[in-house]
Protein backbone atom coordinates (compact mmCIF):
# COMPACT_ATOMS: atom_id res chain seq x y z
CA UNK A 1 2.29 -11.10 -22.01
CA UNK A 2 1.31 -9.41 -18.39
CA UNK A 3 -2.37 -9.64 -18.21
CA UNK A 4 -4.96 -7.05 -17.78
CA UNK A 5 -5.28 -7.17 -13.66
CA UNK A 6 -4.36 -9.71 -11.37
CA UNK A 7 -7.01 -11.30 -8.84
CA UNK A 8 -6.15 -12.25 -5.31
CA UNK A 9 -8.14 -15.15 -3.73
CA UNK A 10 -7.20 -15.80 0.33
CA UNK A 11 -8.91 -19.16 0.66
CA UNK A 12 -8.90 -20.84 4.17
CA UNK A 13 -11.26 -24.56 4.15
CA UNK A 14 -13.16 -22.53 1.32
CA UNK A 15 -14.01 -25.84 -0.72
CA UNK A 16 -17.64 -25.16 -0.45
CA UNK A 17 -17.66 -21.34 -2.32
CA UNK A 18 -13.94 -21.47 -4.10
CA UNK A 19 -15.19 -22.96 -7.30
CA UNK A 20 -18.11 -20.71 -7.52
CA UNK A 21 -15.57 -17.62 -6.76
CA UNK A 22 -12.99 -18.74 -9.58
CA UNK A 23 -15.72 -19.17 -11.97
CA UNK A 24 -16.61 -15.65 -11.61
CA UNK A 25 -13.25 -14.47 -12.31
CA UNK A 26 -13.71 -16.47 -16.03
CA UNK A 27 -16.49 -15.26 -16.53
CA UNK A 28 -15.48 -11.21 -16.63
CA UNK A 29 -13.89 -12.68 -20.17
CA UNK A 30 -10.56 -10.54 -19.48
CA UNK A 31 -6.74 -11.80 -19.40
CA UNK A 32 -6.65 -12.05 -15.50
CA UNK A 33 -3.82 -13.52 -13.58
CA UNK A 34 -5.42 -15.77 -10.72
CA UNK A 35 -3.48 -15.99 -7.63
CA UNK A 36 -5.35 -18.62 -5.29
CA UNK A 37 -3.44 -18.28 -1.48
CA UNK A 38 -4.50 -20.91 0.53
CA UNK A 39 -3.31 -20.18 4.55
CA UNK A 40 -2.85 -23.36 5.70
CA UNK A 41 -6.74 -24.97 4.62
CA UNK A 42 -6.92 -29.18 6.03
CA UNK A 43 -10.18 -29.41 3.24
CA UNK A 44 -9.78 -29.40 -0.71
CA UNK A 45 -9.18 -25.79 -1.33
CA UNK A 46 -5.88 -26.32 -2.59
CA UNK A 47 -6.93 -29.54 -4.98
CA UNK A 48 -9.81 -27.02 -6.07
CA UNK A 49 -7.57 -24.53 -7.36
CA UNK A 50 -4.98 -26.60 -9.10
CA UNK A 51 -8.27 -28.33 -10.85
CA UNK A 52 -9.15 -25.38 -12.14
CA UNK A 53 -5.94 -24.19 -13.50
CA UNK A 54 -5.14 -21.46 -11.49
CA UNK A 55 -1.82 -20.34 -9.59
CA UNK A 56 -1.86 -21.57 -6.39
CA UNK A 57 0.41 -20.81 -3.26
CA UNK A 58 0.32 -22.68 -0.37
CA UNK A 59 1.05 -21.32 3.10
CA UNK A 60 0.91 -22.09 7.00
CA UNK A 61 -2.01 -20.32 8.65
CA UNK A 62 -1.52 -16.62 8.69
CA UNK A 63 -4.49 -15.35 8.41
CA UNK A 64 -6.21 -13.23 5.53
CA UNK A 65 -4.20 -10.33 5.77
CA UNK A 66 -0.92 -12.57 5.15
CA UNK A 67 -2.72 -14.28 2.56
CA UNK A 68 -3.74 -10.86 0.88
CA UNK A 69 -0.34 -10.12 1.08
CA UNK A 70 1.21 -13.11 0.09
CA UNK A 71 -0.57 -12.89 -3.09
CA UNK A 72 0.03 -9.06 -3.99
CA UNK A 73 3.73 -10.00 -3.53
CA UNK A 74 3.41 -12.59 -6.16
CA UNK A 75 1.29 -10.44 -8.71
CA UNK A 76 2.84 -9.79 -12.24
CA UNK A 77 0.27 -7.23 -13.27
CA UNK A 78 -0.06 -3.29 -12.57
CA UNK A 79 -3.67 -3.55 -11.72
CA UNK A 80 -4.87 -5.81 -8.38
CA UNK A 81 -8.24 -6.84 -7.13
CA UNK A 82 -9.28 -9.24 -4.03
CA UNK A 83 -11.65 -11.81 -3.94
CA UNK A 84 -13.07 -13.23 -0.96
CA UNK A 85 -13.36 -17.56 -1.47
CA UNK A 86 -17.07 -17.42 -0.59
CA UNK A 87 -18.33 -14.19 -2.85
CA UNK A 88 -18.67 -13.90 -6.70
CA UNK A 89 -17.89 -10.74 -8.53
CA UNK A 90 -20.44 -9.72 -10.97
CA UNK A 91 -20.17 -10.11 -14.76
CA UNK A 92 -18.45 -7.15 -16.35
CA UNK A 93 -17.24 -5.51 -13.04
CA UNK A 94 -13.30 -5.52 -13.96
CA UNK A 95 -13.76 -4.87 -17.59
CA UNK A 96 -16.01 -1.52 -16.31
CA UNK A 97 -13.20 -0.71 -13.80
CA UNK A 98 -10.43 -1.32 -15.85
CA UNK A 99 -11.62 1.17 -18.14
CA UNK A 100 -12.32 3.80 -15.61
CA UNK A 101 -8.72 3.55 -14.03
CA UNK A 102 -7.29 4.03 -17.88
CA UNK A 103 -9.90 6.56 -17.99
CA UNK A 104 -8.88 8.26 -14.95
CA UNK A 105 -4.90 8.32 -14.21
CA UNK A 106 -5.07 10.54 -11.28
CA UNK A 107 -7.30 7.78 -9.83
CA UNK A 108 -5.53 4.91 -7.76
CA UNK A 109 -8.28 3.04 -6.72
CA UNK A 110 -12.12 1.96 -8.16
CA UNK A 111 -14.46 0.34 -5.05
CA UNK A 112 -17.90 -0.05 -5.81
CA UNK A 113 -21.11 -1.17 -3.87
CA UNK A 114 -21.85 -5.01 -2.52
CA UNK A 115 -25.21 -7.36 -2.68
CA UNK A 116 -25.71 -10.03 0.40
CA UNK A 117 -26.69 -12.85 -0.50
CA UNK A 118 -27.87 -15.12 2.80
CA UNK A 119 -27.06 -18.86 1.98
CA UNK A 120 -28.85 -21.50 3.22
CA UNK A 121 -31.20 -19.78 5.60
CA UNK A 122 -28.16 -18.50 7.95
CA UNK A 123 -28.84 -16.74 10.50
CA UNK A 124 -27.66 -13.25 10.21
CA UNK A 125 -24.85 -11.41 12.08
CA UNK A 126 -25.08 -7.96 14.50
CA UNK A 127 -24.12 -6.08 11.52
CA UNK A 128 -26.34 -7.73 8.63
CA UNK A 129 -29.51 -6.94 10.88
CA UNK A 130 -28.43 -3.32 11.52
CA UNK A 131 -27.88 -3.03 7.81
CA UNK A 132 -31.46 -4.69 7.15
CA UNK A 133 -30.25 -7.73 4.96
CA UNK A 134 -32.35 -9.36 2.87
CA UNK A 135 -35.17 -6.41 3.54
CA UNK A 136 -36.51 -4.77 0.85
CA UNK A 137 -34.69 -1.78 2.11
CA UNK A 138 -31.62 -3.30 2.62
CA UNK A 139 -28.20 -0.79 2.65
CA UNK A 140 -25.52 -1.37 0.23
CA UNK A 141 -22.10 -0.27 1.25
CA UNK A 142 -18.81 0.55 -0.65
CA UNK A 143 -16.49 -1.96 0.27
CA UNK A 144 -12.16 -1.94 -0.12
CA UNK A 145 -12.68 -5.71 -1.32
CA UNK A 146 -14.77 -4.57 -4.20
CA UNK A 147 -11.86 -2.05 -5.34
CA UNK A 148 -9.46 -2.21 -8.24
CA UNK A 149 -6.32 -0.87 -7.60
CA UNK A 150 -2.98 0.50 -8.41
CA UNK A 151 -0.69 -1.66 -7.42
CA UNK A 152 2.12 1.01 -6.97
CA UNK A 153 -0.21 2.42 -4.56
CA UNK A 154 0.61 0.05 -1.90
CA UNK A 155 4.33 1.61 -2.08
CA UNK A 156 2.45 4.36 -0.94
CA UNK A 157 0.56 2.96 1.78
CA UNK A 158 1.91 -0.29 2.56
CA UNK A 159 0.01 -3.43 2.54
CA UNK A 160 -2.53 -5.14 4.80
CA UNK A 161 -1.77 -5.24 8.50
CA UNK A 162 -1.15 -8.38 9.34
CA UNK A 163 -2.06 -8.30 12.97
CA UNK A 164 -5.76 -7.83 12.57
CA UNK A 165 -7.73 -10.59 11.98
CA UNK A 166 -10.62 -8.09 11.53
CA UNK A 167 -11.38 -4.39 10.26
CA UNK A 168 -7.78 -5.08 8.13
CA UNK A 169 -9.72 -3.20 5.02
CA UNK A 170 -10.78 -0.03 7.29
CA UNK A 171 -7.41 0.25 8.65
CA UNK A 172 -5.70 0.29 4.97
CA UNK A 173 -8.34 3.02 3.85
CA UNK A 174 -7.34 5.28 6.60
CA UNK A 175 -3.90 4.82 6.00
CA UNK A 176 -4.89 5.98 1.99
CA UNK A 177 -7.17 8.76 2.91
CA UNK A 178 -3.44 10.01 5.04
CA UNK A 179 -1.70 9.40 2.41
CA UNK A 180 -3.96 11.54 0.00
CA UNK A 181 -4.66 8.17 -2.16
CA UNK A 182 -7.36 9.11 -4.78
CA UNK A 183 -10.44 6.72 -4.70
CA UNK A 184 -13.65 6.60 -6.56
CA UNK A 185 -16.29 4.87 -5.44
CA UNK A 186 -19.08 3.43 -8.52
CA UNK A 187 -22.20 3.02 -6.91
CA UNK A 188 -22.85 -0.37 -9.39
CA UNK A 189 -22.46 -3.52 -7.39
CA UNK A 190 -18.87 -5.05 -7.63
CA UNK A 191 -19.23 -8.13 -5.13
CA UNK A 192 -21.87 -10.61 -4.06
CA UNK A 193 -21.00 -11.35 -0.61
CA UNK A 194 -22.60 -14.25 0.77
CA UNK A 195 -23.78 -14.67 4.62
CA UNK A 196 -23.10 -18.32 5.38
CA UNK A 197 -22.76 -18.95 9.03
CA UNK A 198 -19.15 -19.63 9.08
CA UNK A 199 -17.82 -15.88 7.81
CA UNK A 200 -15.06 -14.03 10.03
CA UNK A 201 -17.60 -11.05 10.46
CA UNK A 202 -19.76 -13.45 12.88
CA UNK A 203 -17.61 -12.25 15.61
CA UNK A 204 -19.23 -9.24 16.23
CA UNK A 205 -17.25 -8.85 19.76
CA UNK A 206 -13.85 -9.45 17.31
CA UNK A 207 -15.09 -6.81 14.91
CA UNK A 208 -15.76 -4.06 17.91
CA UNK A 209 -12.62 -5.06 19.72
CA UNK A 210 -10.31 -4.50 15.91
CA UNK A 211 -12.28 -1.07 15.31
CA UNK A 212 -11.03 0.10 17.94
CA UNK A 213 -7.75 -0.90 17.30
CA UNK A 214 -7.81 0.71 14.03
CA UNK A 215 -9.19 4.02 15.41
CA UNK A 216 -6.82 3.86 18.29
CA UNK A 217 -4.08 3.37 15.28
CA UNK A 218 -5.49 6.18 13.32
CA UNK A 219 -4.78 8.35 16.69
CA UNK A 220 -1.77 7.91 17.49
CA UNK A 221 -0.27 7.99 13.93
CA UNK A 222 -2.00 11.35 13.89
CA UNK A 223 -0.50 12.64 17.68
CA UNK A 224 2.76 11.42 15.91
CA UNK A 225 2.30 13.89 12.72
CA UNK A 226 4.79 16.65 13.05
């Protein structure tokens, strides 16, 4: 029997979040099919996932794009969310998209809003501190990582570009937006993404350097456009 969605989970030397991230898979108490990627990890991410009962492919270092990838490739089920190793998704989040996407067939993708969660005092990256973390007033943003999708929609658009490192989720949305992809965005909080001190997004220089890759991207596809 195909199950309800299938879950993605790139996982490089993730041992000290992956449990904690599987578990909150189980716990949205649907049929999921659990795809754990690990690119190339020298730590117990791998050992994790096989303890826990979950399909696990195993990879050279590729990065998280590759990973992503990897995984969607391997997916049995019509429906596909992503899961960062070090966040949690929140207790009825798939069920509640899963019903709007039956709800809604002219809808190819469901992203709703995250919750930061610092860990262990971290200190916080350029980005966290511009979006107030951990402030009383802190901003919530939609995120591509909290979506639900279609996976015939990646037909459509393609999957994850490989060559960034960084911004990979921005440059996939603006490659959907050109392709007229309809997406929804539920303002309910679909991921708890944790600050840790060892997250990609750290390198804030990275993260300006692949924006601008993406934008440059999104230019030249459009000077391209008959």
């Amino acid at each position: 029997m195909t199950s309800v969605a299938t879950v993605v989970v790139p996982v490089h030397d993730g041992e000290r979040f992956l449990a904690g991230a599987l578990r909150s898979i189980d716990d949205q108490a649907l049929d999921l099919e659990v795809i754990v990627v690990d690119d190339g990890s020298t730590d117990a991410s791998a050992a994790i996932a096989d303890r826990l009962g979950v399909t696990c492919l195993r990879q050279e270092q590729a990065g998280p794009s590759a990973a992503r990838n990897a995984g969607l490739a391997a997916a049995t089920s019509d429906l596909v969310a992503f899961l960062d190793c070090d966040d949690e998704i929140p207790p009825g989040t798939l069920a509640r998209q899963v019903d709007r996407l039956a709800a809604a067939p002219d809808v190819d993708v469901v992203m709703g809003m995250q919750r930061y969660e610092v860990v262990g005092g971290a200190d916080l990256p350029d980005w966290a501190v511009t979006d107030r973390v951990g402030t009383s007033d802190e901003v919530a943003r939609p995120l591509v990582f909290t979506g639900l999708f279609r996976r015939a929609v990646f037909d459509r658009v393609g999957v994850f570009d490989e060559e960034l490192r960084l911004c990979e989720d921005v440059d996939w949305l603006m490659r959907a937006n050109e392709a007229g992809v309809p997406v929804e965005v539920d303002e309910t909080v679909a991921r708890v993404r944790r600050i840790h001190g060892a997250n990609l997004t750290y390198d804030t220089a990275g993260l300006r350097r692949a924006m601008f890759e993406v934008l440059g991207r999104r230019a030249r596809r459009k000077q391209a456009a008959p």
